[in-house]
N, C-alpha and C. Protein backbone atom coordinates (compact mmCIF):
# COMPACT_ATOMS: atom_id res chain seq x y z
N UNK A 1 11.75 29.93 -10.86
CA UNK A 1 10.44 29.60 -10.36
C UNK A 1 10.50 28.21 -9.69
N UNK A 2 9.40 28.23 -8.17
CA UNK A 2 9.85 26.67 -7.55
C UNK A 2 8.42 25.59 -8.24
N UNK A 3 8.88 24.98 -7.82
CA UNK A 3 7.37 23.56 -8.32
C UNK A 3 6.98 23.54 -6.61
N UNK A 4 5.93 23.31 -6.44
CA UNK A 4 5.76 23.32 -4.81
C UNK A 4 4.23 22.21 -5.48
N UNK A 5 4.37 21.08 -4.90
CA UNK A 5 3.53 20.22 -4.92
C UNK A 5 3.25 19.22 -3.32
N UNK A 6 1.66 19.22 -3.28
CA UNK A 6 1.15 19.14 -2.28
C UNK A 6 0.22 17.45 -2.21
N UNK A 7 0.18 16.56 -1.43
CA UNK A 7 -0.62 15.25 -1.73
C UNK A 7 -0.96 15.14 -0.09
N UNK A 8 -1.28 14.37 -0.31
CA UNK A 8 -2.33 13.11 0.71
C UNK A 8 -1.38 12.10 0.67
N UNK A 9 -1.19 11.64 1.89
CA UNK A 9 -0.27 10.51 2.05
C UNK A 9 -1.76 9.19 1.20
N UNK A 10 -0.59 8.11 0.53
CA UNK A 10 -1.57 6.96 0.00
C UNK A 10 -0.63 5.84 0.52
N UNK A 11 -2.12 4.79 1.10
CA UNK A 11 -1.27 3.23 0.83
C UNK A 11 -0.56 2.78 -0.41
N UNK A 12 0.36 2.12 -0.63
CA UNK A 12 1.15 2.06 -1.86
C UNK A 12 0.69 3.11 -2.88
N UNK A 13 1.44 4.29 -2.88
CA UNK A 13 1.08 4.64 -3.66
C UNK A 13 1.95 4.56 -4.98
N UNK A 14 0.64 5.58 -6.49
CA UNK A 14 1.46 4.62 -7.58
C UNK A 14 2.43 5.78 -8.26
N UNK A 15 2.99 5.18 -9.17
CA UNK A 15 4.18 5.65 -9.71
C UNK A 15 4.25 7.84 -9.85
N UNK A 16 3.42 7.96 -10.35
CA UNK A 16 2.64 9.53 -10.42
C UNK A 16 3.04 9.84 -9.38
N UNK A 17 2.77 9.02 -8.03
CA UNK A 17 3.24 10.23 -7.02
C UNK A 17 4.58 10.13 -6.82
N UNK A 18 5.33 9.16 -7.25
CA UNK A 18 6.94 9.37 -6.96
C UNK A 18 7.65 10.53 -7.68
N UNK A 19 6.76 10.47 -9.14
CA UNK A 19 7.23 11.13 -9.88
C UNK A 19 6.85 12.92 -9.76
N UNK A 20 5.52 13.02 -9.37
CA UNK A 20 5.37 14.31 -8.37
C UNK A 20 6.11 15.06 -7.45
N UNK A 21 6.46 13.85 -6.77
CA UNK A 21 7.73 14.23 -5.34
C UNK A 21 9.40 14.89 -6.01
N UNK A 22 9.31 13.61 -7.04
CA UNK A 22 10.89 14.08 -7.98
C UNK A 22 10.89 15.47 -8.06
N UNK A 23 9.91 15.24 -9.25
CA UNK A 23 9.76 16.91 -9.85
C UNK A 23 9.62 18.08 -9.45
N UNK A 24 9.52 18.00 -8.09
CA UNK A 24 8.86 18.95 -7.22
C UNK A 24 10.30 19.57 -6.59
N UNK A 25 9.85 21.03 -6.39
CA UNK A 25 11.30 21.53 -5.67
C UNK A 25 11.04 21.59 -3.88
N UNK A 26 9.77 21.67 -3.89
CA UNK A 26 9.15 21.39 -2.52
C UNK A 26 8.26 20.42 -2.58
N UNK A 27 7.95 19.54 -1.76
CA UNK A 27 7.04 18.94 -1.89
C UNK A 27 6.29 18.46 0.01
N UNK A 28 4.82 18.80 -0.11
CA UNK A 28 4.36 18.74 1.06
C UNK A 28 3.23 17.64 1.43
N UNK A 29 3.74 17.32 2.28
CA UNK A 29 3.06 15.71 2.95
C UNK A 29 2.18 15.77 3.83
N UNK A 30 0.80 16.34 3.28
CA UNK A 30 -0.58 17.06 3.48
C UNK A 30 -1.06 15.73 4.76
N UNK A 31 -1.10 15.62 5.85
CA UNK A 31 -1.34 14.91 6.22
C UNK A 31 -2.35 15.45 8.00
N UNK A 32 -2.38 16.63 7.72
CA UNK A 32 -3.33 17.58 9.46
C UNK A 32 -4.25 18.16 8.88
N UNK A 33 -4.47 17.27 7.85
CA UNK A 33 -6.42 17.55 7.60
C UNK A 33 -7.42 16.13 7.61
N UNK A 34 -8.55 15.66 7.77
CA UNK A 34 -9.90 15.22 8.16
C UNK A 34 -9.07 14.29 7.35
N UNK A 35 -9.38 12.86 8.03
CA UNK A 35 -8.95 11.49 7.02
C UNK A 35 -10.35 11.25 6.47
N UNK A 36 -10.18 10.66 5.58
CA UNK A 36 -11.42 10.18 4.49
C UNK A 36 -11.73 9.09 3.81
N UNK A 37 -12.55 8.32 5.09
CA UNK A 37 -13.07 7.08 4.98
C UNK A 37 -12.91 6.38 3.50
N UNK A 38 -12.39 5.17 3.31
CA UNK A 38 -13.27 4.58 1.73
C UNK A 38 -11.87 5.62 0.82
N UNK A 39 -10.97 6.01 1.39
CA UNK A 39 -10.24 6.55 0.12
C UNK A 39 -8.90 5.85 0.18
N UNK A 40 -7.93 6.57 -0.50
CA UNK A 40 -6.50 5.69 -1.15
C UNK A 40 -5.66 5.91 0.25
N UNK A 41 -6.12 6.79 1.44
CA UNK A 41 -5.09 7.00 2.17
C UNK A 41 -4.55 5.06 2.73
N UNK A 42 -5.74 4.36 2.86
CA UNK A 42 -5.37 3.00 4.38
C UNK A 42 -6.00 2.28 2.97
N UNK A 43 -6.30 2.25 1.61
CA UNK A 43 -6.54 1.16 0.76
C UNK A 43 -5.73 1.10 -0.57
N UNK A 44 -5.50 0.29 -1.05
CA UNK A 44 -5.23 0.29 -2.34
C UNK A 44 -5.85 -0.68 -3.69
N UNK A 45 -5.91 -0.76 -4.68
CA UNK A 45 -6.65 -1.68 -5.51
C UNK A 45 -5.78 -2.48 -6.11
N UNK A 46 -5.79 -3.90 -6.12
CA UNK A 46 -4.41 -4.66 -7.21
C UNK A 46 -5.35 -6.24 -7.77
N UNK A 47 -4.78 -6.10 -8.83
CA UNK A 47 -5.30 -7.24 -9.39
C UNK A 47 -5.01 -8.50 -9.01
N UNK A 48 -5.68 -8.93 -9.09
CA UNK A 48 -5.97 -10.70 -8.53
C UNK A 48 -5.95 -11.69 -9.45
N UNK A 49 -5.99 -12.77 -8.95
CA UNK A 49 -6.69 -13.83 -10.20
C UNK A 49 -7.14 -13.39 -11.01
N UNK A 50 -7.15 -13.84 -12.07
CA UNK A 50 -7.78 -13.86 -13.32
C UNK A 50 -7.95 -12.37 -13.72
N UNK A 51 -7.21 -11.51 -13.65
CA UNK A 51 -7.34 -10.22 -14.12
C UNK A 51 -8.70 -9.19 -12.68
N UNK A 52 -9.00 -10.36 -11.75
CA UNK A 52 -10.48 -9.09 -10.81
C UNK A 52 -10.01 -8.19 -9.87
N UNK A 53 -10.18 -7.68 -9.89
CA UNK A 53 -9.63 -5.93 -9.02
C UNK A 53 -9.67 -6.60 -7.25
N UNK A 54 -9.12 -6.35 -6.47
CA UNK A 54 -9.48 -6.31 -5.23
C UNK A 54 -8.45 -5.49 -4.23
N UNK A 55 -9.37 -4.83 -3.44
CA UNK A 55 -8.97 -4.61 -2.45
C UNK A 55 -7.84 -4.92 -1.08
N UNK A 56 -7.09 -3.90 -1.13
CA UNK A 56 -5.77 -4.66 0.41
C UNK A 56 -6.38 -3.23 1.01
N UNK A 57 -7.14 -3.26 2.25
CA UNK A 57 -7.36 -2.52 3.47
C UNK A 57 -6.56 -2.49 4.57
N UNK A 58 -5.75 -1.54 5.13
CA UNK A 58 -5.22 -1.40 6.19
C UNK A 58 -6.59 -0.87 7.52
N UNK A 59 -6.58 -2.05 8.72
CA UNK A 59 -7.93 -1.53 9.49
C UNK A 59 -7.40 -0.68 10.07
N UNK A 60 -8.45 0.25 10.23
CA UNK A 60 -7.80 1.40 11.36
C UNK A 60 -9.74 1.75 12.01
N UNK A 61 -9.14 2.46 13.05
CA UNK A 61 -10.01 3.27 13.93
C UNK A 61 -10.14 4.28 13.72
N UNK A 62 -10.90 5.05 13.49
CA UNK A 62 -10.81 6.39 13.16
C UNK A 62 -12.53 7.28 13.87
N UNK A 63 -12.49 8.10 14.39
CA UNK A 63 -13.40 9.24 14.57
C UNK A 63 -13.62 9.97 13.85
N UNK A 64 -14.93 10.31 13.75
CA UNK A 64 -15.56 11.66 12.73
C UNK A 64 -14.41 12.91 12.89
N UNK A 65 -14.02 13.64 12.09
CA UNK A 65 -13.17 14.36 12.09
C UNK A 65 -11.81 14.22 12.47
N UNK A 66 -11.04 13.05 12.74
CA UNK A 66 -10.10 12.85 13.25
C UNK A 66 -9.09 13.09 11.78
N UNK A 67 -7.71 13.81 12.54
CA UNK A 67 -6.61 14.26 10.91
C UNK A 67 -6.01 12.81 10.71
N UNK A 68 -5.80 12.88 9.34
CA UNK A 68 -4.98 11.83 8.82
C UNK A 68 -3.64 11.68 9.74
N UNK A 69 -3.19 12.59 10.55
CA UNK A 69 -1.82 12.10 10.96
C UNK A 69 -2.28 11.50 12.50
N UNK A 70 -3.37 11.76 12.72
CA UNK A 70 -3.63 10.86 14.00
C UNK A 70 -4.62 9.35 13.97
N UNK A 71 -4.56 8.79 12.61
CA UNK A 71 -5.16 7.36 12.46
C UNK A 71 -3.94 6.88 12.47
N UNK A 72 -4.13 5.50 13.33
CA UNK A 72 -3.31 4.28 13.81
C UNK A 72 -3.90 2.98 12.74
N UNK A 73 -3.02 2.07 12.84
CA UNK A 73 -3.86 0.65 12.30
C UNK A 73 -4.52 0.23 13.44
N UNK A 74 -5.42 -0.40 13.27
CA UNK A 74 -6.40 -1.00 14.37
C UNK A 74 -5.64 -2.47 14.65
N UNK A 75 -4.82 -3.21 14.12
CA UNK A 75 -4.50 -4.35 14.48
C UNK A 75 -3.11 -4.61 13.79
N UNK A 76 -2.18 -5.47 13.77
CA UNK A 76 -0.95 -5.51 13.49
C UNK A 76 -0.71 -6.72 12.54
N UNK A 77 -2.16 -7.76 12.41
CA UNK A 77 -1.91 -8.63 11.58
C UNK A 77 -2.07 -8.12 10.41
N UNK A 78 -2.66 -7.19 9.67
CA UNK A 78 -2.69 -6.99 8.28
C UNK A 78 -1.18 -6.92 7.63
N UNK A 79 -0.21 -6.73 8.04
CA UNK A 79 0.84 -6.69 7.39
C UNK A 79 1.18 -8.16 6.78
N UNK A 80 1.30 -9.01 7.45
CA UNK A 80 1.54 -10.68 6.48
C UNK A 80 0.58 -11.05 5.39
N UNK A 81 -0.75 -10.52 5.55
CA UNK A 81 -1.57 -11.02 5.25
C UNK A 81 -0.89 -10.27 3.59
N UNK A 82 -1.16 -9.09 3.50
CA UNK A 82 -1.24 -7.96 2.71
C UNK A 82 0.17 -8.80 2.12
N UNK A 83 1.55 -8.77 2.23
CA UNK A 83 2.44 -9.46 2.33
C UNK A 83 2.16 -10.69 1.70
N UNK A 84 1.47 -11.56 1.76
CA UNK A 84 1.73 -12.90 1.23
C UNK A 84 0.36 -12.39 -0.16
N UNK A 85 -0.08 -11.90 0.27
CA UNK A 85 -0.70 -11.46 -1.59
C UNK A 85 -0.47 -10.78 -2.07
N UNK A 86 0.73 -9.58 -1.93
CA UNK A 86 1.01 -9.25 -3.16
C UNK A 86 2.32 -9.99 -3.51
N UNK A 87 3.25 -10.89 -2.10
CA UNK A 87 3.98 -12.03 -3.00
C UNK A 87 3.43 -12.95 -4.09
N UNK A 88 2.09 -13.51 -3.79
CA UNK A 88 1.57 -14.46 -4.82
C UNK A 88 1.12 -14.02 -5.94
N UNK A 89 0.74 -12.63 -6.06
CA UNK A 89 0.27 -12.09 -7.31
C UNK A 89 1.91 -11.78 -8.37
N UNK A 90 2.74 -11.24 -7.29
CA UNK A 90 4.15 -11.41 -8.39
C UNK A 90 4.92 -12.73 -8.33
N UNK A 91 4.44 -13.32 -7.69
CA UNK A 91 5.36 -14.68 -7.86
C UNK A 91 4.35 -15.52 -9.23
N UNK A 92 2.90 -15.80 -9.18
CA UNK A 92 2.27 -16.02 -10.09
C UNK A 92 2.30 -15.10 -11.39
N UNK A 93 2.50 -13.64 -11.45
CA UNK A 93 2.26 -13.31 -12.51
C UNK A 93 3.71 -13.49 -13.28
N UNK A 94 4.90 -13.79 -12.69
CA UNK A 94 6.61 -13.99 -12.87
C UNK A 94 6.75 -15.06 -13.34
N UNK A 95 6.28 -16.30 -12.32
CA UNK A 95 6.81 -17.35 -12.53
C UNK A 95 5.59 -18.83 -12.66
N UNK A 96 4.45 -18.24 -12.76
CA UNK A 96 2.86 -18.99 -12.97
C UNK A 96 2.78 -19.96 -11.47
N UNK A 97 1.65 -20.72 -11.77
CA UNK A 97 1.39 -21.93 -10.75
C UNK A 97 2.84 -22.70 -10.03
N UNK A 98 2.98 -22.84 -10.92
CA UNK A 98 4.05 -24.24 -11.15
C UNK A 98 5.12 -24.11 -9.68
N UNK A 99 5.75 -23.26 -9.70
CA UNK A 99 7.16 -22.66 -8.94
C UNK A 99 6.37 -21.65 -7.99
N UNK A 100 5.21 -21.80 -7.65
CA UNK A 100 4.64 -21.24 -6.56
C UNK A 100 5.20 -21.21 -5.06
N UNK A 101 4.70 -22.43 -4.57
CA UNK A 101 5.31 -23.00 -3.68
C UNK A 101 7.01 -23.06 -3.02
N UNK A 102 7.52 -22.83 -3.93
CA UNK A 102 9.06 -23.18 -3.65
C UNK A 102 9.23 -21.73 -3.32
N UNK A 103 9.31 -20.38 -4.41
CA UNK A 103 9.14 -19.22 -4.31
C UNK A 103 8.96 -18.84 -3.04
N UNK A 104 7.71 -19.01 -2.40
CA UNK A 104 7.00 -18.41 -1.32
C UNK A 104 7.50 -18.63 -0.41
N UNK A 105 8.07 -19.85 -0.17
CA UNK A 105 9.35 -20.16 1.21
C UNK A 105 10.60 -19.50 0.86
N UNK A 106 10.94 -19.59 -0.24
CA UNK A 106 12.47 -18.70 -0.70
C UNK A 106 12.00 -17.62 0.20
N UNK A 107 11.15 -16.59 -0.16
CA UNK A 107 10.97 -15.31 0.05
C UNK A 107 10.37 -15.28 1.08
N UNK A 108 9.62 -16.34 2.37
CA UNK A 108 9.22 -16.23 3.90
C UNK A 108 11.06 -15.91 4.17
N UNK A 109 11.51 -16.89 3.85
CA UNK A 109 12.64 -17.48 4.53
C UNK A 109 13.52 -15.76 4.36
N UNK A 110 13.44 -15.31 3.35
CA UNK A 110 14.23 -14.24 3.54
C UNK A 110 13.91 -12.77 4.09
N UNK A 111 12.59 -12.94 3.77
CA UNK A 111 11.59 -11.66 4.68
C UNK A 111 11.81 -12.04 5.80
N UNK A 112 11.09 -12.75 6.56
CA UNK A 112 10.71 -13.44 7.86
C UNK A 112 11.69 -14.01 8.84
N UNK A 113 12.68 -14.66 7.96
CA UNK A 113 14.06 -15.17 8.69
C UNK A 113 13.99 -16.64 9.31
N UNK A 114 12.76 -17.13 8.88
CA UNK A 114 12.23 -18.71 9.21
C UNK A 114 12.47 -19.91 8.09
């Protein structure tokens, strides 16, 4: 018997779906149906300071009925941005305040190449 498992592409998505994909003897990357505003496809939720939930949005453009495989990002800066907070949330939750700073250039310098 096969496992045939089916998803929605997600911004980062979390561990469940890797483990879906594993397990799966097929697995299909549902992506030529209606995208859906306000959902996990272009957002994700990660904690912040002090334990508060927030939001990383990828902008995009999108039309009433338009399929998930035909939304674009609307702009090209969200990637650093998105990028330098979830560096600071693991560099702070790793290594606290303190070694902030030093960290964050280690890791421009080796992402970025500056």
């Amino acid at each position: 018997m096969s496992i045939v498992s089916i998803h929605q592409p997600n911004y980062f998505p979390w561990l469940g779906y890797f483990y879906k994909i594993v397990n799966s003897d097929v697995f299909v990357f549902l992506d030529n149906v209606q995208f859906s505003k306000n959902s996990y496809i272009n957002r994700v939720q990660i904690y912040g300071k002090d334990e508060k939930v927030r939001w990383l949005t990828v902008p995009v453009s999108v039309h009433l009925g338009q399929l998930i495989e035909e939304v674009h990002p609307s702009s090209i800066d969200w990637r650093s941005k998105h990028l330098d907070i979830i560096l600071m949330q693991i560099i702070l939750n790793m290594f606290g305040q303190t070694s902030k700073k030093y960290l964050v250039q280690l890791i421009r310098t080796i992402v970025f190449h500056r």
